[in-house]
Protein backbone atom coordinates (compact mmCIF):
# COMPACT_ATOMS: atom_id res chain seq x y z
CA UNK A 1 95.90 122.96 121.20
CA UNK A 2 93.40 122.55 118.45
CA UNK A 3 91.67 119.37 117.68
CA UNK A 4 91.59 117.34 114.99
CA UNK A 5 88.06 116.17 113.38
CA UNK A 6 87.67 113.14 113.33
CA UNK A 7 85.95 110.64 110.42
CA UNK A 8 84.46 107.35 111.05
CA UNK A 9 84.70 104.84 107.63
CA UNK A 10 82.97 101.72 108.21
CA UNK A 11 81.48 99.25 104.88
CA UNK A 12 81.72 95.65 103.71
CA UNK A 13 84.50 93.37 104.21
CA UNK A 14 84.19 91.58 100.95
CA UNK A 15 83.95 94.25 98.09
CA UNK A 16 84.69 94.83 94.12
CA UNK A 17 87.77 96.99 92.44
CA UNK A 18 85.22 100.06 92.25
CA UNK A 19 84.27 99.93 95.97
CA UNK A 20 87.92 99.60 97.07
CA UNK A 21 89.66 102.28 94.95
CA UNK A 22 86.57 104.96 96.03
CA UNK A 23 87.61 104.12 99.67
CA UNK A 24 90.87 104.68 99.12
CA UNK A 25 90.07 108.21 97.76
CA UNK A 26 87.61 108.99 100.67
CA UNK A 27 91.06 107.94 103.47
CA UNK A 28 93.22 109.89 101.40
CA UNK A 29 90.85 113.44 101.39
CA UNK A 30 90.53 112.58 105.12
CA UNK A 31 94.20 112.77 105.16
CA UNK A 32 94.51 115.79 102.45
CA UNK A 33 92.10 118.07 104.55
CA UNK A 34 94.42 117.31 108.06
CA UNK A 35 91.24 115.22 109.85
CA UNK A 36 92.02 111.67 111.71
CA UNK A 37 90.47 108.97 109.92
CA UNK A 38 89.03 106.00 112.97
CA UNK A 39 87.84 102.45 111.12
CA UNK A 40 88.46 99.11 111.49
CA UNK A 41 91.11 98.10 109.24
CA UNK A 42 91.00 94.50 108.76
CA UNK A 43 89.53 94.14 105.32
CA UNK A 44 87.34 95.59 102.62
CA UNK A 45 86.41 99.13 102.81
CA UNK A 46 88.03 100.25 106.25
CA UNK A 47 91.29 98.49 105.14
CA UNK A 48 91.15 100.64 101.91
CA UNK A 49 90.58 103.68 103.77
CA UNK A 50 93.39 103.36 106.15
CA UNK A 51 95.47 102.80 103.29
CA UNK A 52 94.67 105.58 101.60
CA UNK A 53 95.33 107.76 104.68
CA UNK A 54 98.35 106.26 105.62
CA UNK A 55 99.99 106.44 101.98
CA UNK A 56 98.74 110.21 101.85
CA UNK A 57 100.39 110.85 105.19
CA UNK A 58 97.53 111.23 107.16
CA UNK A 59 96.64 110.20 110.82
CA UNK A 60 94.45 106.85 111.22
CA UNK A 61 93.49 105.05 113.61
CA UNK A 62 92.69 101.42 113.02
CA UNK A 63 90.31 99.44 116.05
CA UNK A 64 89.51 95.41 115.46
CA UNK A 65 86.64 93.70 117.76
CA UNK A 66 86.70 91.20 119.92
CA UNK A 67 84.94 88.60 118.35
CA UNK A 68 87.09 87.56 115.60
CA UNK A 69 89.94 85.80 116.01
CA UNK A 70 92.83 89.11 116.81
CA UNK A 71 95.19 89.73 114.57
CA UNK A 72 96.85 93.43 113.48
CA UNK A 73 95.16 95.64 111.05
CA UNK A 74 96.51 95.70 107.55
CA UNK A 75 97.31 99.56 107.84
């Protein structure tokens, strides 16, 4: 079996329109070229990301730390 690349997206939890519609884009080509996107998820860029994989039916893979209070990723 042949594996997947994987991409890392990690940025700023507290960003503009621009900054969240380009990281949308970059976790939907993620998704488009068949790679595994691996981010964070909460909020901000990573949440963008993972949205933009999932809604372009790609394979994500959302991970939260253990510092802030738990709760699920958005996507």
């Amino acid at each position: 079996m042949k594996q997947k690349i994987t991409i890392s997206v990690i940025g700023g939890h507290e960003i503009d329109e621009k900054v969240e519609k380009l990281a949308y884009k970059v976790g939907s080509f993620i998704a488009q070229v068949g790679a595994v996107l691996v981010c964070g998820g909460l909020d901000g860029v990573m949440s963008a990301a993972a949205r933009g994989a999932k809604e372009s039916g790609g394979d994500h893979r959302t991970f939260t730390g253990e510092r802030k209070k738990r709760r699920e990723p958005l996507y």
